[in-house]
N, C-alpha and C. Protein backbone atom coordinates (compact mmCIF):
# COMPACT_ATOMS: atom_id res chain seq x y z
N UNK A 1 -12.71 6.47 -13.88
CA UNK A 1 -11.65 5.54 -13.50
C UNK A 1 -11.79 5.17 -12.03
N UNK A 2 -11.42 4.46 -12.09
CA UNK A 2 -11.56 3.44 -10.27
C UNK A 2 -10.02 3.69 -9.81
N UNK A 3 -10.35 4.32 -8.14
CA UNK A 3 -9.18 4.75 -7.74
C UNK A 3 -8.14 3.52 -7.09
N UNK A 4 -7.53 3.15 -6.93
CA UNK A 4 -6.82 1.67 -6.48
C UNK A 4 -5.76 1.77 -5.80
N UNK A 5 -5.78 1.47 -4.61
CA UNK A 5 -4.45 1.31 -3.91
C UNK A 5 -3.79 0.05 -4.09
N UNK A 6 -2.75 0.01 -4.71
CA UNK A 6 -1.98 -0.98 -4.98
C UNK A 6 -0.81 -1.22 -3.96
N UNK A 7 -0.83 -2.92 -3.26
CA UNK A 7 -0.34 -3.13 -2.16
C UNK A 7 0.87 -4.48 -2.95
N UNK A 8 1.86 -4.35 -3.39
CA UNK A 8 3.10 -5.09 -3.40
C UNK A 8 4.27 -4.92 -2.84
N UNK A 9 5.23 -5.84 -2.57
CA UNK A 9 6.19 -5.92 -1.35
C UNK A 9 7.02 -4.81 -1.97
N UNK A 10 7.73 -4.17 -0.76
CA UNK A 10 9.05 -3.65 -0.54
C UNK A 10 10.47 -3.91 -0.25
N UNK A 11 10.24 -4.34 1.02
CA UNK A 11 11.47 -4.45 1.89
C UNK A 11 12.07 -5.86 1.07
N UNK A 12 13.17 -5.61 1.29
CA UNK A 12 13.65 -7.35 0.80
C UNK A 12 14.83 -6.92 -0.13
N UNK A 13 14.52 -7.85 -1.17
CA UNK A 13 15.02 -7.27 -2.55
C UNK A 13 14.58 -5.89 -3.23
N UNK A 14 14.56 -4.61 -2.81
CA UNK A 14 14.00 -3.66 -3.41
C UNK A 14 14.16 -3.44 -4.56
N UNK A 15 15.32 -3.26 -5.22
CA UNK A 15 15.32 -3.27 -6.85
C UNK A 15 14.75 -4.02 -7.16
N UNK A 16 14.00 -5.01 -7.27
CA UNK A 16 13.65 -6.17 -8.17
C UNK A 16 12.07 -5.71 -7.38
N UNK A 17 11.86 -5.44 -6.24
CA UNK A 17 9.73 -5.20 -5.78
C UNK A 17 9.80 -3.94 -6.11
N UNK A 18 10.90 -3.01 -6.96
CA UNK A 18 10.35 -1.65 -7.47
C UNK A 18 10.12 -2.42 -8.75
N UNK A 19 10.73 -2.69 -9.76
CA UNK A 19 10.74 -3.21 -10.83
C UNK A 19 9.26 -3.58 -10.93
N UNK A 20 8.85 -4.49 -9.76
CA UNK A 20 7.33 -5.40 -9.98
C UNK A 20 6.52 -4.14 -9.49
N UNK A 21 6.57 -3.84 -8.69
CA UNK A 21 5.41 -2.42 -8.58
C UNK A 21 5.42 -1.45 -9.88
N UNK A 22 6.24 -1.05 -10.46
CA UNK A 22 6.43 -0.05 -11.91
C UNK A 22 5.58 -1.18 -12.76
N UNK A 23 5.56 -2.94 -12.77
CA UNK A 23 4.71 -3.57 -13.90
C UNK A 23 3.74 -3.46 -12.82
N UNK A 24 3.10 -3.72 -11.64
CA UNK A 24 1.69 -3.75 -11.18
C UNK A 24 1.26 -2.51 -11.77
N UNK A 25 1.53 -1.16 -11.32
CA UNK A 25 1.19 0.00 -12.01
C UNK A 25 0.78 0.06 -13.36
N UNK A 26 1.29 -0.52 -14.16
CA UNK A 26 1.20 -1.01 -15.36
C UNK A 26 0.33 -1.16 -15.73
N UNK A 27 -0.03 -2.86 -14.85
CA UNK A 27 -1.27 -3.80 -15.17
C UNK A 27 -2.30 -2.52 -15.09
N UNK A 28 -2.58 -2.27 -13.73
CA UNK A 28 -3.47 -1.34 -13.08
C UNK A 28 -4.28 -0.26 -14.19
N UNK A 29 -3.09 -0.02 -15.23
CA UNK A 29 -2.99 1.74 -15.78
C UNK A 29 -4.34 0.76 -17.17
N UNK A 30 -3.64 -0.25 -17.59
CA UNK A 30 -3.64 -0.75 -18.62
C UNK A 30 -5.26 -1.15 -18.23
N UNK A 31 -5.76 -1.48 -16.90
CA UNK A 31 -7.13 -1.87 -17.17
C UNK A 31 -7.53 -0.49 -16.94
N UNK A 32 -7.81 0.07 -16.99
CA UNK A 32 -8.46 1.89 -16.91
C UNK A 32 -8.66 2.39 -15.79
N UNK A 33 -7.25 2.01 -14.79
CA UNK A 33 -7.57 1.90 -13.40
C UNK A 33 -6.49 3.19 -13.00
N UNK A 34 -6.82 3.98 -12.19
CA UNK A 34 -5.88 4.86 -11.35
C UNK A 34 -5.52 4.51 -10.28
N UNK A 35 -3.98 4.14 -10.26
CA UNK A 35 -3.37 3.30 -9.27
C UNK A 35 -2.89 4.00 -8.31
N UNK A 36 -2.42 4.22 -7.03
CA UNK A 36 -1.32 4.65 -6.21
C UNK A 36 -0.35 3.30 -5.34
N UNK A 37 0.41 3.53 -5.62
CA UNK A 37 1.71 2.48 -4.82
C UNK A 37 2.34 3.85 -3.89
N UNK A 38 2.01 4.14 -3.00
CA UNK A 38 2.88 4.84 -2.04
C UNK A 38 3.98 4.08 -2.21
N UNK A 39 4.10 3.48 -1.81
CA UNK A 39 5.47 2.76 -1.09
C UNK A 39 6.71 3.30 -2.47
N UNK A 40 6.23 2.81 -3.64
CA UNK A 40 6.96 3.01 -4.64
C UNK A 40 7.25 4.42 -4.85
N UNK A 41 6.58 5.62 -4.47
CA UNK A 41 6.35 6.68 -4.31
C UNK A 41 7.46 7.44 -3.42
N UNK A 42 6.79 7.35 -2.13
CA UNK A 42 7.45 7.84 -0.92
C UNK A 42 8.83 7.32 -0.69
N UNK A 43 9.53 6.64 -1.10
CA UNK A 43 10.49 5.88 -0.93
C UNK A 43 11.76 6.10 -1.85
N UNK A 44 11.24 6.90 -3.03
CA UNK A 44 12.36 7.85 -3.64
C UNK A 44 13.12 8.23 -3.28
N UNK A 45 14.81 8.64 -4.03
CA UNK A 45 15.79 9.62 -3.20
C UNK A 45 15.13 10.86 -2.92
N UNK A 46 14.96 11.71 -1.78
CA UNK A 46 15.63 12.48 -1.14
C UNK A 46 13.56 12.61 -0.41
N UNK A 47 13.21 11.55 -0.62
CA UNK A 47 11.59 11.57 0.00
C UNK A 47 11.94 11.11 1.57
N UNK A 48 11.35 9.72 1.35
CA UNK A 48 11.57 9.14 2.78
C UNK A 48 12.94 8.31 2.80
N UNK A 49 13.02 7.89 3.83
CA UNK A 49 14.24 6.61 4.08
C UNK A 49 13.38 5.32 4.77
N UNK A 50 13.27 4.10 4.14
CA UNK A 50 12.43 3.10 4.92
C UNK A 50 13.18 2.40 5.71
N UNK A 51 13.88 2.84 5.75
CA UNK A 51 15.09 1.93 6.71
C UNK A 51 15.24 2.85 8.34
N UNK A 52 14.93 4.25 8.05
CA UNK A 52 14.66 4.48 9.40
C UNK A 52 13.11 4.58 10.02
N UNK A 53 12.73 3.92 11.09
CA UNK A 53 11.71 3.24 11.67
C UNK A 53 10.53 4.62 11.64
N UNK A 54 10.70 5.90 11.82
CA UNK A 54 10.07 7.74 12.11
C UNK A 54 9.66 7.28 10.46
N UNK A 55 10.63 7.51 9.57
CA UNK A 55 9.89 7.55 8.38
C UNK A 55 9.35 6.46 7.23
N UNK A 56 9.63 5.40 7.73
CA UNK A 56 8.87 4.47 7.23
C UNK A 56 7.27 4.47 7.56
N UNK A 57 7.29 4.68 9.19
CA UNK A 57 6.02 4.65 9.82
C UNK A 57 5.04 5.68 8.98
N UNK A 58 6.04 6.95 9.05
CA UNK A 58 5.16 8.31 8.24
C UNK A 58 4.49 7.79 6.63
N UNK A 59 5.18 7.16 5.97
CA UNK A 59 5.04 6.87 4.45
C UNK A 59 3.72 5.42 4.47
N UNK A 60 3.82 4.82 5.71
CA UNK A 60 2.81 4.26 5.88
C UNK A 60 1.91 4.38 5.98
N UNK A 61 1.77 5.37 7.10
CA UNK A 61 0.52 6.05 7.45
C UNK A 61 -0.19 7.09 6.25
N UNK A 62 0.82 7.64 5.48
CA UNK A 62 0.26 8.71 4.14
C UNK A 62 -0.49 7.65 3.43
N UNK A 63 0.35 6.76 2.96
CA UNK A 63 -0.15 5.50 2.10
C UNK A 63 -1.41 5.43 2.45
N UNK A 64 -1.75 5.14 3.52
CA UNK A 64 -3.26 4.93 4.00
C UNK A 64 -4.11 5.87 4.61
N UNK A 65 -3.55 6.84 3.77
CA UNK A 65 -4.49 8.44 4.97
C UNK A 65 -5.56 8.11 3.31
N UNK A 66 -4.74 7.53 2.23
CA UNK A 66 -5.67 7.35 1.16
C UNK A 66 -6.76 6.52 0.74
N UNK A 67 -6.84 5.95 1.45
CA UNK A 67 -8.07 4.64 1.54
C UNK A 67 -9.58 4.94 1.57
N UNK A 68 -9.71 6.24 2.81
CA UNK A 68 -10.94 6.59 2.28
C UNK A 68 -11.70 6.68 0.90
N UNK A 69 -10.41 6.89 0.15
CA UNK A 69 -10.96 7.83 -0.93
C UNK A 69 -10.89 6.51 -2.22
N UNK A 70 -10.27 5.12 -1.75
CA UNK A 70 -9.85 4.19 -2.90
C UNK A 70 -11.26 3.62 -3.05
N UNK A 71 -11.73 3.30 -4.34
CA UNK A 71 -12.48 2.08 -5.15
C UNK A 71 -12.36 0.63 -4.33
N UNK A 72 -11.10 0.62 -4.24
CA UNK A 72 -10.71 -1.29 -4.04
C UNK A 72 -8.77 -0.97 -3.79
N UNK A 73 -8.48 -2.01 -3.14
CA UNK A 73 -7.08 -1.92 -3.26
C UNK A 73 -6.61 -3.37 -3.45
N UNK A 74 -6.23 -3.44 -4.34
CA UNK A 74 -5.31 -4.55 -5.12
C UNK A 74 -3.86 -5.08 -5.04
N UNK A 75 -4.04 -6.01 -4.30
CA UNK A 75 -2.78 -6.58 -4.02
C UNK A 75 -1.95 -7.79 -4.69
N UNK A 76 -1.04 -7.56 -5.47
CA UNK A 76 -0.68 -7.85 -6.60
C UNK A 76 0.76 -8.81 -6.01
N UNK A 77 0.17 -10.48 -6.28
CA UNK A 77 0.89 -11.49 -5.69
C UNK A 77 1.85 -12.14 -6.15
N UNK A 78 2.72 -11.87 -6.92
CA UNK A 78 2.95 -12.87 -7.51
C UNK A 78 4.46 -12.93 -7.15
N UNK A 79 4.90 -12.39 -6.53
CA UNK A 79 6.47 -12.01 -5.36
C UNK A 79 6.07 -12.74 -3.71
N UNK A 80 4.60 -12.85 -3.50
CA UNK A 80 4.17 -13.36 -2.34
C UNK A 80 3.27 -11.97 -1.55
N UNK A 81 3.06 -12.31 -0.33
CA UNK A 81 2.15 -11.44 0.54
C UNK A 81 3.30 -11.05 1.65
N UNK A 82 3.67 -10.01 2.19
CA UNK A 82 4.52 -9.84 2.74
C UNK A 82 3.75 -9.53 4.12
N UNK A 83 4.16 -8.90 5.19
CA UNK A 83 3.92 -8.61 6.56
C UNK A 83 2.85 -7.04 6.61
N UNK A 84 3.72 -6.51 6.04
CA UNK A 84 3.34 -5.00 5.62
C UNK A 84 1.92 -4.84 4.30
N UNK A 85 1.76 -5.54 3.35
CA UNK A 85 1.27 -5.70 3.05
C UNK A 85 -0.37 -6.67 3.36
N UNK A 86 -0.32 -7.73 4.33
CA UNK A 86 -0.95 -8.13 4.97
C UNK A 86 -1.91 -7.28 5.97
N UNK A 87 -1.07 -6.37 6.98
CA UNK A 87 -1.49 -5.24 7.42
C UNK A 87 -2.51 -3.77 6.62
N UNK A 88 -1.75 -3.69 5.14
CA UNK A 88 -2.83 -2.72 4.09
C UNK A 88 -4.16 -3.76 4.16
N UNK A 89 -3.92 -4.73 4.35
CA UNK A 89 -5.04 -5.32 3.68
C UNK A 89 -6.32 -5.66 4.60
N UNK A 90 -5.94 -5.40 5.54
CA UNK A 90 -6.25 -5.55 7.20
C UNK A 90 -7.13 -4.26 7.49
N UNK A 91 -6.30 -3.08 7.17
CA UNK A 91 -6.51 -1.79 7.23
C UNK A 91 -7.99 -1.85 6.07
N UNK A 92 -7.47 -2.03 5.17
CA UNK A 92 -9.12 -1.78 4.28
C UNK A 92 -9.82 -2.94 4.36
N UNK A 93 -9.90 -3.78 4.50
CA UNK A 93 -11.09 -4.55 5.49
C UNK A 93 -11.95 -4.29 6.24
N UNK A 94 -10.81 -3.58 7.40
CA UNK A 94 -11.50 -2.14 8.46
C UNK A 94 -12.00 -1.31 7.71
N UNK A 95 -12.13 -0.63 6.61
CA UNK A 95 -12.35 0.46 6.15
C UNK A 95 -13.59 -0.01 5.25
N UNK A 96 -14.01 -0.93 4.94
CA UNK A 96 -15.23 -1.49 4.09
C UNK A 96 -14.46 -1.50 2.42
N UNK A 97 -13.12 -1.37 2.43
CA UNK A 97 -12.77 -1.23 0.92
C UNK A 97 -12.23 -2.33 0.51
N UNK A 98 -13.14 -2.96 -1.07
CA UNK A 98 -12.90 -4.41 -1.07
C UNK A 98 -11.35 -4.34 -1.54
N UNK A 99 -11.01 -5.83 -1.64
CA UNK A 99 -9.21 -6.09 -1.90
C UNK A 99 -9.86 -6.99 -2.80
N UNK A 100 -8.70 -7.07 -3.91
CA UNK A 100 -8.44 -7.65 -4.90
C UNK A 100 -7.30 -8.34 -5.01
N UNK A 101 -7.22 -9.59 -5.19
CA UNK A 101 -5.93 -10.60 -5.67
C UNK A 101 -5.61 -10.65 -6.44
N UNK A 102 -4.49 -10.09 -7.67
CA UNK A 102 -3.76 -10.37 -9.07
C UNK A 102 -2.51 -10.87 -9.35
N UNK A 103 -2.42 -11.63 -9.70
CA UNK A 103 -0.72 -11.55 -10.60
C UNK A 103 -0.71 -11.57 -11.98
N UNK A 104 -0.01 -11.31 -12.36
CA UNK A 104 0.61 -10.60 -13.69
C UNK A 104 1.40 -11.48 -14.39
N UNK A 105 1.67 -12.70 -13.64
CA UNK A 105 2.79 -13.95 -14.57
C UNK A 105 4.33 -12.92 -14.35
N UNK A 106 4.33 -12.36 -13.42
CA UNK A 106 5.99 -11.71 -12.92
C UNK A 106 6.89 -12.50 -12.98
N UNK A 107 7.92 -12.26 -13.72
CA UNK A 107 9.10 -13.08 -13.24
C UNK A 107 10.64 -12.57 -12.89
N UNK A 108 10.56 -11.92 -11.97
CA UNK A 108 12.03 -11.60 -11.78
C UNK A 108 13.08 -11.16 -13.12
């Protein structure tokens, strides 16, 4: 299986970019792919808080302590490209790890 960091938005509307990260995961699982969404992860009750600036930064940085180790990281568009996400993508660029563009036909 191909390891995949999966990069879709957060901040914003969060109920509705958890909702779409649980179907990116999905897509991901469904092509024979082993996904990680930190964000969707770390961001659980009683994990991190992204709203304070110490642990958002931390859940960021974990997110991407994983890159060495990803296949490709796939950034799954169809909510848009956000700020934070732009930056993952930046980050494995730097890192020689290709990115991938998908959407899924999401609809809210």
């Amino acid at each position: 299986m191909k390891l995949v960091l999966i990069e879709s938005p957060y901040a914003g509307n969060v109920e509705r970019n958890l909702r779409y990260a649980r179907a990116a995961l999905r897509d991901s699982l469904r092509r024979g792919e082993a996904p990680l969404a930190s964000h969707a992860l770390y961001t659980q009750p009683g994990v991190l808080d992204d709203a304070l600036p110490d642990e958002r930064r931390l859940g960021i940085d974990a997110g991407h302590a994983w890159l060495p180790h990803a296949d490709t990281v796939v950034v799954y568009a169809d909510l848009g490209v956000s700020e934070g996400m732009r930056q993952g993508v930046a980050r494995a660029i730097d890192a020689g790890v290709p990115v991938v563009y998908r959407t899924i036909g999401y609809l809210s």
